[in-house]
PDB file of N, CA and C in Angstrom:
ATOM      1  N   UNK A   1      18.959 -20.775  14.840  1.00  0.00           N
ATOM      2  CA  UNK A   1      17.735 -20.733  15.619  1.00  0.00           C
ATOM      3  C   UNK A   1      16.583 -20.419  14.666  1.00  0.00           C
ATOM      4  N   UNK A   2      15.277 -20.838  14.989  1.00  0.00           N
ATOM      5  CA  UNK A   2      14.416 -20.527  14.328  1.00  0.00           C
ATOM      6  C   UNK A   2      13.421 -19.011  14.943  1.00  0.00           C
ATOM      7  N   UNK A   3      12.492 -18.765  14.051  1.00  0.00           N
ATOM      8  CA  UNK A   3      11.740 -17.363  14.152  1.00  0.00           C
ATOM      9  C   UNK A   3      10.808 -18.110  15.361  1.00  0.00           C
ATOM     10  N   UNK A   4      10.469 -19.059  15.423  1.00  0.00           N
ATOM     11  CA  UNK A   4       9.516 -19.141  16.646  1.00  0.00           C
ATOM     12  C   UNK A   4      10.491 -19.549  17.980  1.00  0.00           C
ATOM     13  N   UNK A   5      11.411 -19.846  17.989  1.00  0.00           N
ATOM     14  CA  UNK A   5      12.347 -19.813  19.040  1.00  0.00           C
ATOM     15  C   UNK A   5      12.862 -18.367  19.342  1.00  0.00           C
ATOM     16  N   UNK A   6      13.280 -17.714  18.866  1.00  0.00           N
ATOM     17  CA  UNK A   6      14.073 -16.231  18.576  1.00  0.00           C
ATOM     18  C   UNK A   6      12.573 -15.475  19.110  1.00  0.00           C
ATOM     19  N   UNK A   7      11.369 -15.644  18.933  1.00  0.00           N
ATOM     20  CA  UNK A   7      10.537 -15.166  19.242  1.00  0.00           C
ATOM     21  C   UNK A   7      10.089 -15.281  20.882  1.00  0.00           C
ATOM     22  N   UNK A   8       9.865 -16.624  20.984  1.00  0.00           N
ATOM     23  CA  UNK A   8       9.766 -17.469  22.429  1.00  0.00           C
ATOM     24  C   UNK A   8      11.059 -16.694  23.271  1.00  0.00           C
ATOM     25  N   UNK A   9      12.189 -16.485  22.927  1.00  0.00           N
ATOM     26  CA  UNK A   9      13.576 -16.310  23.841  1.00  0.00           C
ATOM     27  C   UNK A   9      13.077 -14.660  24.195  1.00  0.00           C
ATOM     28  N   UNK A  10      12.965 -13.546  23.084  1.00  0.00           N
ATOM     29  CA  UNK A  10      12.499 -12.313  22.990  1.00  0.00           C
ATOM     30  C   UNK A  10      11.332 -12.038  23.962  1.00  0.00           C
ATOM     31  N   UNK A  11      10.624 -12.659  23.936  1.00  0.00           N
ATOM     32  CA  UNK A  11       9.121 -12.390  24.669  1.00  0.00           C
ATOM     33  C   UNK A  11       9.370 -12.944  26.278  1.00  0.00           C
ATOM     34  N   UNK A  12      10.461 -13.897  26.361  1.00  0.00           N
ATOM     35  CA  UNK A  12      10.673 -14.192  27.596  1.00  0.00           C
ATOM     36  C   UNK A  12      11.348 -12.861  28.369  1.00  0.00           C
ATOM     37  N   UNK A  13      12.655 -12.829  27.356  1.00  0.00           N
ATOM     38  CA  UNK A  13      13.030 -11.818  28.138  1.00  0.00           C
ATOM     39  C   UNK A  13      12.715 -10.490  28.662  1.00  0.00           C
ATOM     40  N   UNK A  14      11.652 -10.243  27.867  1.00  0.00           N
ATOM     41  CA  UNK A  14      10.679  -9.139  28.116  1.00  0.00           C
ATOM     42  C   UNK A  14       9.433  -9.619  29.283  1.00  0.00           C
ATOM     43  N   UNK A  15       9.630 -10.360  29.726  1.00  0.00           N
ATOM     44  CA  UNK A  15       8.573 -10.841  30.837  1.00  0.00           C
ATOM     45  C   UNK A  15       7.349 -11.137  30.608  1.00  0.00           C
ATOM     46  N   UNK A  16       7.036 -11.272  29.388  1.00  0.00           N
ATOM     47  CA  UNK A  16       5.602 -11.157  28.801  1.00  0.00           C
ATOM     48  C   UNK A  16       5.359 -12.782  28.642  1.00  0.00           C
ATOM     49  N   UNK A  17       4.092 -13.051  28.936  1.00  0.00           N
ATOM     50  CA  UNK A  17       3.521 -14.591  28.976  1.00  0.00           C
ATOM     51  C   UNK A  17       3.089 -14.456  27.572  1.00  0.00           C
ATOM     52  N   UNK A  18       2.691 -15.772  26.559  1.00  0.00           N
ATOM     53  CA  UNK A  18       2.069 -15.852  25.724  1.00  0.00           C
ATOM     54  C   UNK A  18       1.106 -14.924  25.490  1.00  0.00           C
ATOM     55  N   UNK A  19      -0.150 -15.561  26.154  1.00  0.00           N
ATOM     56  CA  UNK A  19      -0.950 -14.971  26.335  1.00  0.00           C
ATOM     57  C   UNK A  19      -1.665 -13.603  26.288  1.00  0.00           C
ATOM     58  N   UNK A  20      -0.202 -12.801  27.355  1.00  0.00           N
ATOM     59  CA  UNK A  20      -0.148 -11.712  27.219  1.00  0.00           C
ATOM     60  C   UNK A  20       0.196 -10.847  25.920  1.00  0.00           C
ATOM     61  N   UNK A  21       1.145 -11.183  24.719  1.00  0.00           N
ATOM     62  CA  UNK A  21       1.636 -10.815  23.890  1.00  0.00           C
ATOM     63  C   UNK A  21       0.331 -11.392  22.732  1.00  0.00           C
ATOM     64  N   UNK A  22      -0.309 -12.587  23.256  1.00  0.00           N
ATOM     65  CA  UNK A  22      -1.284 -12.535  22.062  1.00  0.00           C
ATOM     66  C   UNK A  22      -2.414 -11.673  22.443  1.00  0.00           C
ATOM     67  N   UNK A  23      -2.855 -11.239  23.310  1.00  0.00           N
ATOM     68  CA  UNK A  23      -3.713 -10.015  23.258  1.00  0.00           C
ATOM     69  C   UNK A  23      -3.339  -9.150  23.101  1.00  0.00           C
ATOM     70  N   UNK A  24      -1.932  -8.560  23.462  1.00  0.00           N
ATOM     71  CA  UNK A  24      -1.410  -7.534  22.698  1.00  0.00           C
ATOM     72  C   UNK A  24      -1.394  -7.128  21.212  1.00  0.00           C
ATOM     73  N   UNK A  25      -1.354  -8.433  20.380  1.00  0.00           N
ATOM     74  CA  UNK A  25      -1.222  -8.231  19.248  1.00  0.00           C
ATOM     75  C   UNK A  25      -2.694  -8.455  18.720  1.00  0.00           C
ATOM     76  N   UNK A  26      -3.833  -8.983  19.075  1.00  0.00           N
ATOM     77  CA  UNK A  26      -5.028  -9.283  19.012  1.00  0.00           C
ATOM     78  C   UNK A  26      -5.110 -10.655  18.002  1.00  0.00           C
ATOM     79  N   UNK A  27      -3.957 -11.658  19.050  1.00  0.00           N
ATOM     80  CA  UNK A  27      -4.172 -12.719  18.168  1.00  0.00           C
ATOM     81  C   UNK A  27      -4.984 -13.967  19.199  1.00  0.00           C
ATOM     82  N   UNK A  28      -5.591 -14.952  18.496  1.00  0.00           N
ATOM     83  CA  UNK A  28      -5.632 -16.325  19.296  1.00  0.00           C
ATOM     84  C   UNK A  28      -4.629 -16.796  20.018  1.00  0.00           C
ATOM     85  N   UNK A  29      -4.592 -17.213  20.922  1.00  0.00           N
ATOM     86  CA  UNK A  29      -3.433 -17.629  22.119  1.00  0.00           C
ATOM     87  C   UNK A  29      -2.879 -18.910  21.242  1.00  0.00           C
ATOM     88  N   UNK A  30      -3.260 -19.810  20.729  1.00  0.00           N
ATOM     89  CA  UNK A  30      -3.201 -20.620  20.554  1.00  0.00           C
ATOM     90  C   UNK A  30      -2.193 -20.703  18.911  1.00  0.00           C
ATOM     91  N   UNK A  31      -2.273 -19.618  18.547  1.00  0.00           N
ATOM     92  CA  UNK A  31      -1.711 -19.339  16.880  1.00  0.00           C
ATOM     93  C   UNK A  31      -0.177 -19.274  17.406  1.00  0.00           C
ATOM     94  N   UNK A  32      -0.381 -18.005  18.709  1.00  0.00           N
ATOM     95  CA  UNK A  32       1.095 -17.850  19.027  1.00  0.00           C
ATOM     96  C   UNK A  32       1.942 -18.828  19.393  1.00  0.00           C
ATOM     97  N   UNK A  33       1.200 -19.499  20.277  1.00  0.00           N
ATOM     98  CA  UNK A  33       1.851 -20.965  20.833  1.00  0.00           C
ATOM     99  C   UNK A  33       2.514 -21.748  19.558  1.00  0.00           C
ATOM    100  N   UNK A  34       1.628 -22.295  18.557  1.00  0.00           N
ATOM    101  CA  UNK A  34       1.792 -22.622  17.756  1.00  0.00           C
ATOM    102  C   UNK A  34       3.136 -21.663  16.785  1.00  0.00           C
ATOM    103  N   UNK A  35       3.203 -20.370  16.296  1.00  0.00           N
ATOM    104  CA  UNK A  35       4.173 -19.898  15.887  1.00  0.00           C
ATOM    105  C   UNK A  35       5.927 -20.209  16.449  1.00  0.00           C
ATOM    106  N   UNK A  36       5.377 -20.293  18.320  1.00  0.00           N
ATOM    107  CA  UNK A  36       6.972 -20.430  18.939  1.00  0.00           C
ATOM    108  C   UNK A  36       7.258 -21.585  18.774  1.00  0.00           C
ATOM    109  N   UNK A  37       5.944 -22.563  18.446  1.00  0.00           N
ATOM    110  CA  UNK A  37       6.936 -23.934  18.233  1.00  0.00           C
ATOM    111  C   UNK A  37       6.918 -24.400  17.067  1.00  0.00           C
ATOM    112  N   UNK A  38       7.005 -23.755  16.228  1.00  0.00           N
ATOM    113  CA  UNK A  38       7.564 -23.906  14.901  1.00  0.00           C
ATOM    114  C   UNK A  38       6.740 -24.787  14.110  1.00  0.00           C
ATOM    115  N   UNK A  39       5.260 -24.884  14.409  1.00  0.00           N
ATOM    116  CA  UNK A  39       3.878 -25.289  13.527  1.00  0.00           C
ATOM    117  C   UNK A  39       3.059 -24.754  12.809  1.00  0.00           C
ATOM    118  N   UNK A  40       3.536 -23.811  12.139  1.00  0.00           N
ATOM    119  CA  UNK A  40       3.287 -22.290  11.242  1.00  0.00           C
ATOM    120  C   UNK A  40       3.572 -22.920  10.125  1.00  0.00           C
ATOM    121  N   UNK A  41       3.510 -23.074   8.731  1.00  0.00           N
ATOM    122  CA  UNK A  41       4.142 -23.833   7.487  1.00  0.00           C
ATOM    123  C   UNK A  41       4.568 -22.509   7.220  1.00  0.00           C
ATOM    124  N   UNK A  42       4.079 -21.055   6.850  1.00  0.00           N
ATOM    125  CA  UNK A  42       4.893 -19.558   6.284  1.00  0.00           C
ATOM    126  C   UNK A  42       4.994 -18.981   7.793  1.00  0.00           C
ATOM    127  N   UNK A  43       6.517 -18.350   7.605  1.00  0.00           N
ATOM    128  CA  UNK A  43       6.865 -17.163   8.424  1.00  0.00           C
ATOM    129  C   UNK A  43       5.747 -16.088   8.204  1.00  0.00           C
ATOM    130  N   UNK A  44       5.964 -15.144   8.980  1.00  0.00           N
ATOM    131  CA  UNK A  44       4.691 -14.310   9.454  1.00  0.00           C
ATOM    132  C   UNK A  44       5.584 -13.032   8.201  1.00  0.00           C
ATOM    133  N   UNK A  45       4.498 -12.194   7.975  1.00  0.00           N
ATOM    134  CA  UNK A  45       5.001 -10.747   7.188  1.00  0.00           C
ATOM    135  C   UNK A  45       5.856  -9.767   7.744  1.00  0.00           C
ATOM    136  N   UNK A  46       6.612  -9.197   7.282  1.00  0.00           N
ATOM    137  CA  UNK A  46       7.067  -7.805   7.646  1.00  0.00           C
ATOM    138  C   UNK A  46       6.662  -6.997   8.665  1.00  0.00           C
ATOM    139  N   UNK A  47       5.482  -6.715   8.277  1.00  0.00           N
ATOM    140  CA  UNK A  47       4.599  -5.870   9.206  1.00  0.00           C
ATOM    141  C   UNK A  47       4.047  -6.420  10.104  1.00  0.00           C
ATOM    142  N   UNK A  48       3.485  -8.084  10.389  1.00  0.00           N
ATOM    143  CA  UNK A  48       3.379  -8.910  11.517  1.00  0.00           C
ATOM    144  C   UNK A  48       4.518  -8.910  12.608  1.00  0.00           C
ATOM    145  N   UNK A  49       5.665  -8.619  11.970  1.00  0.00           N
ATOM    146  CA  UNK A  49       6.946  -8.647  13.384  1.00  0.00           C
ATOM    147  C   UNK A  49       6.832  -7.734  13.487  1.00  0.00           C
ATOM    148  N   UNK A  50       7.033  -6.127  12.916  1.00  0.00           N
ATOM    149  CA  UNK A  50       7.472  -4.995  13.073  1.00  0.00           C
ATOM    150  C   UNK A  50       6.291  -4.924  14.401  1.00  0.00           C
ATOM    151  N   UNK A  51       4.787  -5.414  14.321  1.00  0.00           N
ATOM    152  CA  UNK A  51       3.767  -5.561  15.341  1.00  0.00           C
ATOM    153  C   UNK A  51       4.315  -5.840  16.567  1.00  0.00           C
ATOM    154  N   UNK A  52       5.432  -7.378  16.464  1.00  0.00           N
ATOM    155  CA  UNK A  52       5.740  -7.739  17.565  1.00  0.00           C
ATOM    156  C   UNK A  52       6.900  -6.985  18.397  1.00  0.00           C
ATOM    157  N   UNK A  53       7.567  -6.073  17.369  1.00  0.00           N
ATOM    158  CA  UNK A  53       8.982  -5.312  18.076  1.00  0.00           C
ATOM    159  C   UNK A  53       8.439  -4.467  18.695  1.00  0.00           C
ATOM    160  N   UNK A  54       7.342  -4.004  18.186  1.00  0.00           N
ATOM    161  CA  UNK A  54       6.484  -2.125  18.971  1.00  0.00           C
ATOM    162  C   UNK A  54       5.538  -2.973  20.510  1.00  0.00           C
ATOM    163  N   UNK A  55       5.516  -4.375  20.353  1.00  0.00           N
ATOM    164  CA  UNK A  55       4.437  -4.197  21.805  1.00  0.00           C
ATOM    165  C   UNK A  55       5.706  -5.002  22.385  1.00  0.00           C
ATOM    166  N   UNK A  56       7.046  -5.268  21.694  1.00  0.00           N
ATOM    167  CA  UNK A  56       7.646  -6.131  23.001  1.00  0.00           C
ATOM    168  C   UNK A  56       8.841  -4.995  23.223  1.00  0.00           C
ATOM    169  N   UNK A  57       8.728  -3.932  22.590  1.00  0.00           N
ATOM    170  CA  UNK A  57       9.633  -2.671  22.788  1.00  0.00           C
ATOM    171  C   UNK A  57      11.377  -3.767  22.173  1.00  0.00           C
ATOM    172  N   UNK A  58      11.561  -4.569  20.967  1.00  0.00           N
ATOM    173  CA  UNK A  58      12.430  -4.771  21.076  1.00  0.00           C
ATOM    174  C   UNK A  58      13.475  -3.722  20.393  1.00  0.00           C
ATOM    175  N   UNK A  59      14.446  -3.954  20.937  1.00  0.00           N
ATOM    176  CA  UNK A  59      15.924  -3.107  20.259  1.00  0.00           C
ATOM    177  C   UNK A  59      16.038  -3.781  18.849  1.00  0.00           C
ATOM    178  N   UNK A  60      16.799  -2.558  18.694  1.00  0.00           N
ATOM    179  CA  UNK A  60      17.348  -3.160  16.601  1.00  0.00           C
ATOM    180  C   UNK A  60      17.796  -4.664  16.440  1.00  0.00           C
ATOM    181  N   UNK A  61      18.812  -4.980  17.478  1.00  0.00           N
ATOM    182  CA  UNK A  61      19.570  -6.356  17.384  1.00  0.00           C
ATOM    183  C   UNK A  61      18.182  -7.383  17.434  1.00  0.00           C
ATOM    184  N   UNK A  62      17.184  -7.195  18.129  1.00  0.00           N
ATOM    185  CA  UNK A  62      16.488  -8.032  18.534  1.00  0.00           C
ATOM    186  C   UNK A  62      15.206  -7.987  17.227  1.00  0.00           C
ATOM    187  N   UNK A  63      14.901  -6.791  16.673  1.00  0.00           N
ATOM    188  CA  UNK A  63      14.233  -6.700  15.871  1.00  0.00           C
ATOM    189  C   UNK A  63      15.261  -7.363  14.231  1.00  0.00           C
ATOM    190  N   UNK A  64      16.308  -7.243  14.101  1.00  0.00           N
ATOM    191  CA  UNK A  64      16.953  -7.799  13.156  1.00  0.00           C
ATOM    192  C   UNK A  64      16.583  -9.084  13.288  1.00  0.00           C
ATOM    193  N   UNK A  65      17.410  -9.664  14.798  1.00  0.00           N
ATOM    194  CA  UNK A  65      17.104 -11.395  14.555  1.00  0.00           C
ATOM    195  C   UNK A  65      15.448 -12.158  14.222  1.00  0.00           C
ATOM    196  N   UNK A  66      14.725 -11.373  14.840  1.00  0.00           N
ATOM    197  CA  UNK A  66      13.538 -11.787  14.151  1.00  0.00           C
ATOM    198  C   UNK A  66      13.084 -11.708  12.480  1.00  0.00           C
ATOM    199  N   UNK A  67      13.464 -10.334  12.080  1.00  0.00           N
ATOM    200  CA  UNK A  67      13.110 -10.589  10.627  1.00  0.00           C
ATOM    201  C   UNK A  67      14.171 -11.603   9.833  1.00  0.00           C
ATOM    202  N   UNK A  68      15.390 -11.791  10.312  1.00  0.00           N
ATOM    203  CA  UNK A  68      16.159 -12.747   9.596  1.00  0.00           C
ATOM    204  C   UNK A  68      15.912 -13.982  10.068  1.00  0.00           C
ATOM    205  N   UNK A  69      15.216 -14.398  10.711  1.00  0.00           N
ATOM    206  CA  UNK A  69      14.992 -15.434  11.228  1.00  0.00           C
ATOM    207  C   UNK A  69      13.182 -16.352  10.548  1.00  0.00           C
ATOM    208  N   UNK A  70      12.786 -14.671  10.284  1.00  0.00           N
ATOM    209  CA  UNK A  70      11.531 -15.310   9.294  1.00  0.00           C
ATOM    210  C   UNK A  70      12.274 -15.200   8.042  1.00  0.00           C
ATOM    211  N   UNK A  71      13.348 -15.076   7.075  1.00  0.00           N
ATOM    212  CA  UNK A  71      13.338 -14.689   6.225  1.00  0.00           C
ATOM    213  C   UNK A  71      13.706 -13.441   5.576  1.00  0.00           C
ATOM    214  N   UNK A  72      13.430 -12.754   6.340  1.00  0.00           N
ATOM    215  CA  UNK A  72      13.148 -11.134   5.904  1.00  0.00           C
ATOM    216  C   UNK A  72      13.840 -10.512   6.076  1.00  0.00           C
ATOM    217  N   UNK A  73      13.993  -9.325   5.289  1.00  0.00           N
ATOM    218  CA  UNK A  73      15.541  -8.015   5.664  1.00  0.00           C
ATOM    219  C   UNK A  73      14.866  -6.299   5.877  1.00  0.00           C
ATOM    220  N   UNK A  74      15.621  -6.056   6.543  1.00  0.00           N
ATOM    221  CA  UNK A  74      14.772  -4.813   6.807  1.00  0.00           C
ATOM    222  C   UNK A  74      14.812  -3.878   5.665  1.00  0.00           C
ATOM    223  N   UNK A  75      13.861  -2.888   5.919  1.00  0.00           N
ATOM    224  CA  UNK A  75      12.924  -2.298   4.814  1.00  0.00           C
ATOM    225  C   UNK A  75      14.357  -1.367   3.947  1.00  0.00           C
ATOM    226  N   UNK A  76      15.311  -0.486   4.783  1.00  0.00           N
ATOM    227  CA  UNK A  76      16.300   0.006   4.254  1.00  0.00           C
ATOM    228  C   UNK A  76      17.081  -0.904   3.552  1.00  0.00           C
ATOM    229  N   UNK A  77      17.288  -2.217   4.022  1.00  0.00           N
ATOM    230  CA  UNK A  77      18.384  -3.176   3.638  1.00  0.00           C
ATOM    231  C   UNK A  77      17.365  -3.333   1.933  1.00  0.00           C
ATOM    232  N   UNK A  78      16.776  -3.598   2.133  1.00  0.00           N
ATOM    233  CA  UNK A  78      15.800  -4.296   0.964  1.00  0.00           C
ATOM    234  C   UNK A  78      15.915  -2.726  -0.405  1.00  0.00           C
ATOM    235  N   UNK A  79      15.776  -1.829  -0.005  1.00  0.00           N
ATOM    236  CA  UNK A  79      15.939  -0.569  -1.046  1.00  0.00           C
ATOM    237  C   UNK A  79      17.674  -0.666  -1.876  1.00  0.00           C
ATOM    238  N   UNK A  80      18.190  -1.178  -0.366  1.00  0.00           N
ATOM    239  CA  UNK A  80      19.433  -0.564  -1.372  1.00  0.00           C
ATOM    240  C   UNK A  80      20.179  -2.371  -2.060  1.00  0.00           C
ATOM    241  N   UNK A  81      19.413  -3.333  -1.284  1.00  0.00           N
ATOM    242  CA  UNK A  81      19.384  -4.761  -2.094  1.00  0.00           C
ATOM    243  C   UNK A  81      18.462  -4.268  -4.089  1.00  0.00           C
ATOM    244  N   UNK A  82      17.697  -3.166  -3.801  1.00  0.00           N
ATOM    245  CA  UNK A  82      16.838  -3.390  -5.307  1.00  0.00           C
ATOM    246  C   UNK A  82      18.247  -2.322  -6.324  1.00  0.00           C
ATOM    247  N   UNK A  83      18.256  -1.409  -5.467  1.00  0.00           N
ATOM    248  CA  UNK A  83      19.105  -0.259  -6.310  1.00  0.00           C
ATOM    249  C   UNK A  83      20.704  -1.327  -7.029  1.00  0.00           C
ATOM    250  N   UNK A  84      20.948  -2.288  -6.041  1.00  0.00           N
ATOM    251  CA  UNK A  84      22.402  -3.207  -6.286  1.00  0.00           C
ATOM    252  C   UNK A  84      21.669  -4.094  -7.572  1.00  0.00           C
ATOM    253  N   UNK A  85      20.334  -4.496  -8.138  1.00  0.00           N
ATOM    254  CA  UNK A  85      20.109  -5.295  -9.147  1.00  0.00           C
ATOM    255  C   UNK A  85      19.969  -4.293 -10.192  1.00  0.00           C
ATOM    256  N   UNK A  86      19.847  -2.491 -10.073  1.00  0.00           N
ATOM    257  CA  UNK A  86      19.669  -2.222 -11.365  1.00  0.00           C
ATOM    258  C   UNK A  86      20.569  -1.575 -11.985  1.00  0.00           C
ATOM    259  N   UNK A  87      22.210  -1.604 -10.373  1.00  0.00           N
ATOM    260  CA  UNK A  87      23.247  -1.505 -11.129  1.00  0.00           C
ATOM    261  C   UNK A  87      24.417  -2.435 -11.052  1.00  0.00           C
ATOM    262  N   UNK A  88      24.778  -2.901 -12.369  1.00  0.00           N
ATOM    263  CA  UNK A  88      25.706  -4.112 -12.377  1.00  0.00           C
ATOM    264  C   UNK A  88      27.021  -4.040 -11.133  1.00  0.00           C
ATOM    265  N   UNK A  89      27.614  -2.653 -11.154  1.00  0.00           N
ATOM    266  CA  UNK A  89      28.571  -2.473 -10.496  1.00  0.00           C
ATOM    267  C   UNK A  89      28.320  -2.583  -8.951  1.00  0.00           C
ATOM    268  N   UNK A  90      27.575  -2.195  -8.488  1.00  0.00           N
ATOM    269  CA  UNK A  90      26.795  -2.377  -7.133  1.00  0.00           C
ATOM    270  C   UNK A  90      26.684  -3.733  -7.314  1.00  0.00           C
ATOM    271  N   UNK A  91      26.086  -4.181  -7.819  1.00  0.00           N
ATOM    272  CA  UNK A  91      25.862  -6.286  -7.588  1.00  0.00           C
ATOM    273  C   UNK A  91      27.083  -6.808  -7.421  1.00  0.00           C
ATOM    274  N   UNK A  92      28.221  -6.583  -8.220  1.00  0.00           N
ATOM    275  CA  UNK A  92      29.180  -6.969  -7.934  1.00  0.00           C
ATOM    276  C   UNK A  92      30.092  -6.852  -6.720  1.00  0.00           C
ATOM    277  N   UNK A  93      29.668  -5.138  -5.962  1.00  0.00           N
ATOM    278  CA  UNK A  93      30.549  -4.899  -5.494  1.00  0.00           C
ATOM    279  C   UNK A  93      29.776  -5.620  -4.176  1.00  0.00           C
ATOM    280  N   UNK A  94      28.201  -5.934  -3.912  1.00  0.00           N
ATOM    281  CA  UNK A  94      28.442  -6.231  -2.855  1.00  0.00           C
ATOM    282  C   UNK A  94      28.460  -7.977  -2.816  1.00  0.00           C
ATOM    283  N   UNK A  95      27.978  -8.702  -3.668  1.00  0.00           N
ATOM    284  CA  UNK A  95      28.773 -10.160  -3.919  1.00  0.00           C
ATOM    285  C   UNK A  95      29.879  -9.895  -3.730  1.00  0.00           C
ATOM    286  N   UNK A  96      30.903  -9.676  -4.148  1.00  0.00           N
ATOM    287  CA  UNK A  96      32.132  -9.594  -3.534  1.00  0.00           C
ATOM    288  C   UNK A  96      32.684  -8.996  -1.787  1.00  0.00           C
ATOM    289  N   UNK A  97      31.912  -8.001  -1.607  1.00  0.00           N
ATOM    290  CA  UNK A  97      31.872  -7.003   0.141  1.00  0.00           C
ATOM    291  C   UNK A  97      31.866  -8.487   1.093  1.00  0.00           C
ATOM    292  N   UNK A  98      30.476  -9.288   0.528  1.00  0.00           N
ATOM    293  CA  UNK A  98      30.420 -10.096   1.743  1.00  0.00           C
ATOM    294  C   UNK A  98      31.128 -11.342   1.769  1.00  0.00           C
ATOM    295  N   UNK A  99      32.368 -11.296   1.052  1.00  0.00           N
ATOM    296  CA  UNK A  99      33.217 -12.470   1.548  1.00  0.00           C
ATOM    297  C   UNK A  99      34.340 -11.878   2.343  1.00  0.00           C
ATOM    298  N   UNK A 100      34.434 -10.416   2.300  1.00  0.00           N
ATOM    299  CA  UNK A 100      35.157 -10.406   2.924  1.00  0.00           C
ATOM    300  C   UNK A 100      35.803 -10.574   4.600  1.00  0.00           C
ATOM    301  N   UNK A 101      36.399 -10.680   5.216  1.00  0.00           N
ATOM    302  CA  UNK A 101      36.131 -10.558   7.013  1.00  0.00           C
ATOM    303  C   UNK A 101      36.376  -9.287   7.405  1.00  0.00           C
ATOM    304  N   UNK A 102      35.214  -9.612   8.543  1.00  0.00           N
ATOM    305  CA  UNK A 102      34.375  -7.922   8.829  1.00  0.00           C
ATOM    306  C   UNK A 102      35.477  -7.054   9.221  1.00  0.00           C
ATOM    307  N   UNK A 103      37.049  -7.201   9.704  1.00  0.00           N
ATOM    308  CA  UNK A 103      37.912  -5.897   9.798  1.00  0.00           C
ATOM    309  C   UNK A 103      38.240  -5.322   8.306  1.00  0.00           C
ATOM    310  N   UNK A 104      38.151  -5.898   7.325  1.00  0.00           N
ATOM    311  CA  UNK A 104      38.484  -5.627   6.185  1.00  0.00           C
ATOM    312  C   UNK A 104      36.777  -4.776   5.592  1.00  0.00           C
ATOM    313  N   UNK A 105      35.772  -5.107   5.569  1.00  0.00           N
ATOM    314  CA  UNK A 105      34.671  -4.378   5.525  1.00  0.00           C
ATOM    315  C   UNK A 105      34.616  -3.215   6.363  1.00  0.00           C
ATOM    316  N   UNK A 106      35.009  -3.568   7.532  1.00  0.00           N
ATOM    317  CA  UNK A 106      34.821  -1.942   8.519  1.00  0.00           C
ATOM    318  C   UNK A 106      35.991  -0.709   8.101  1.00  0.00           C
ATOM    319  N   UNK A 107      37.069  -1.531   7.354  1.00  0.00           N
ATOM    320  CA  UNK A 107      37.849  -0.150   7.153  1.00  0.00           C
ATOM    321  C   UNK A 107      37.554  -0.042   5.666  1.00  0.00           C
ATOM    322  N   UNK A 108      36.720  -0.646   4.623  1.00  0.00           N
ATOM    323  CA  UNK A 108      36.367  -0.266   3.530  1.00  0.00           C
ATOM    324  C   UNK A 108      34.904   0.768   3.579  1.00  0.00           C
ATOM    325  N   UNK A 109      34.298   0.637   4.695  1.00  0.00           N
ATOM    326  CA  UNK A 109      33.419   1.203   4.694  1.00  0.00           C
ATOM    327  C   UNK A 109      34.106   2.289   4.934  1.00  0.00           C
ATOM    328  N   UNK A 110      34.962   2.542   5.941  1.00  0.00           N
ATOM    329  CA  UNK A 110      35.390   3.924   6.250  1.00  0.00           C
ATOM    330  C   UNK A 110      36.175   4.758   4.873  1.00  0.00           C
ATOM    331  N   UNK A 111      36.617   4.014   4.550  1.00  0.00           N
ATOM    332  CA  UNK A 111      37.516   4.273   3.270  1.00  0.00           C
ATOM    333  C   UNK A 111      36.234   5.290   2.477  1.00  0.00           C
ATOM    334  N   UNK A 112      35.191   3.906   2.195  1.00  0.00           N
ATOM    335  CA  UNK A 112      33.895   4.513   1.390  1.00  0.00           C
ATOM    336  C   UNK A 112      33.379   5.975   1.825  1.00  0.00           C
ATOM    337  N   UNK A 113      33.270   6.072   3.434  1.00  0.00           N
ATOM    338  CA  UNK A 113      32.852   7.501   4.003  1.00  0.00           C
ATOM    339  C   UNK A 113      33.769   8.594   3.696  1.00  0.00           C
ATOM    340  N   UNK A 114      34.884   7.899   3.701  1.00  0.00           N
ATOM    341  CA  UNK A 114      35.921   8.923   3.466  1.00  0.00           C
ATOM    342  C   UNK A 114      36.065   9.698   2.271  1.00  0.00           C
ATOM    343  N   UNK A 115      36.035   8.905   1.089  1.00  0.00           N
ATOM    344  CA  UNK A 115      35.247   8.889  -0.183  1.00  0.00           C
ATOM    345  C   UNK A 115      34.242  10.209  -0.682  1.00  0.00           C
ATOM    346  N   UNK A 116      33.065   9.900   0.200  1.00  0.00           N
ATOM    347  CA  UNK A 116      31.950  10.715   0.487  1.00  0.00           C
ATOM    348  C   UNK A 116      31.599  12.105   0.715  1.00  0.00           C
ATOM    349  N   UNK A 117      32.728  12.341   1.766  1.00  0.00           N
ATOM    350  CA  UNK A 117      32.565  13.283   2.510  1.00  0.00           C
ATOM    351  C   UNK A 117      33.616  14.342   1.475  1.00  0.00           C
ATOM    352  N   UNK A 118      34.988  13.561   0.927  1.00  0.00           N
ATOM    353  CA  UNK A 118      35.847  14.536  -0.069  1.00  0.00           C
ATOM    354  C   UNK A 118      34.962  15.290  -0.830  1.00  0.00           C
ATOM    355  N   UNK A 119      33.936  14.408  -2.094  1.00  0.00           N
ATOM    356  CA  UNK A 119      33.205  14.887  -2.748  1.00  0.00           C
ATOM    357  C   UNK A 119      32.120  15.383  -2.542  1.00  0.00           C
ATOM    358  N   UNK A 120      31.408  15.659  -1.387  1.00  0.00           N
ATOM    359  CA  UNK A 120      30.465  16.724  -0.648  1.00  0.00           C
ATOM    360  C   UNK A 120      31.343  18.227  -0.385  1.00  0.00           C
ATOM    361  N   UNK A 121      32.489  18.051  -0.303  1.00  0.00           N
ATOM    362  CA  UNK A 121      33.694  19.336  -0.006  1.00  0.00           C
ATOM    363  C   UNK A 121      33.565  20.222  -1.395  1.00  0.00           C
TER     364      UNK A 121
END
C-alpha cells in the first residue's frame, strides 16, 4: 500500500473528512487530496506525520504504517539503526536477525533479555 492510501484508510477510520484533517493540520484542502492520491513526487517528513498521528490520535501500529509507508523509521528505530553502522558486530548481527522467522527472533530476543538481566545481577 502506499502512504497516501494508508493515510486515506487511517483518516477514514477515524471519521475525519479531508477537509477536516486539512484544517487540522493547517494545510490547503487540496494538497491533502492530492497527498491520498498519490500526486505528491516526495513523501512528507517525519515530523509532517508525527502532525498527522497527534490530530488523528493514531495508535503505534497505525503510526508505524504511515512512517514506513513514506519511507521512514521511527526516531528510536533510526538511533539504534546509527549505533549498528559504528559497530561492525551489531551490523552483522542485525543483517543476519532479519532473515530469520519471527518465532526464532522472539525467543532470541528473550534469550538476549535473559542475557541482560544476568549481568545487571
Amino acid at each position: 500500500m502506499s502512504f497516501g492510501k494508508t493515510l486515506r484508510e487511517i483518516r477514514r477510520s477515524k471519521d475525519k473528512s479531508q477537509r477536516e484533517l486539512a484544517d487540522l493540520l493547517g494545510l490547503d484542502y487540496g494538497y491533502l487530496s492530492r497527498l491520498e492520491n498519490d500526486k505528491v513526487q516526495f513523501n512528507p517528513s517525519r515530523d509532517f506525520i508525527m502532525k498527522i498521528v497527534v490530530e488523528l490520535s493514531c495508535d503505534d501500529d497505525e503510526k508505524a504504517k504511515l512512517l514506513m509507508e513514506a519511507g521512514r523509521i521511527d526516531v528510536d528505530l533510526e538511533k539504534v539503526a546509527q549505533e549498528a553502522n559504528t559497530r561492525p558486530e551489531l551490523n552483522v548481527f542485525f543483517k543476519s536477525a532479519v532473515k530469520l522467522p519471527v518465532e526464532d527472533i522472539i525467543e532470541l530476543t528473550e534469550q538476549i533479555q535473559q542475557m541482560i538481566k544476568a549481568k545487571e545481577k
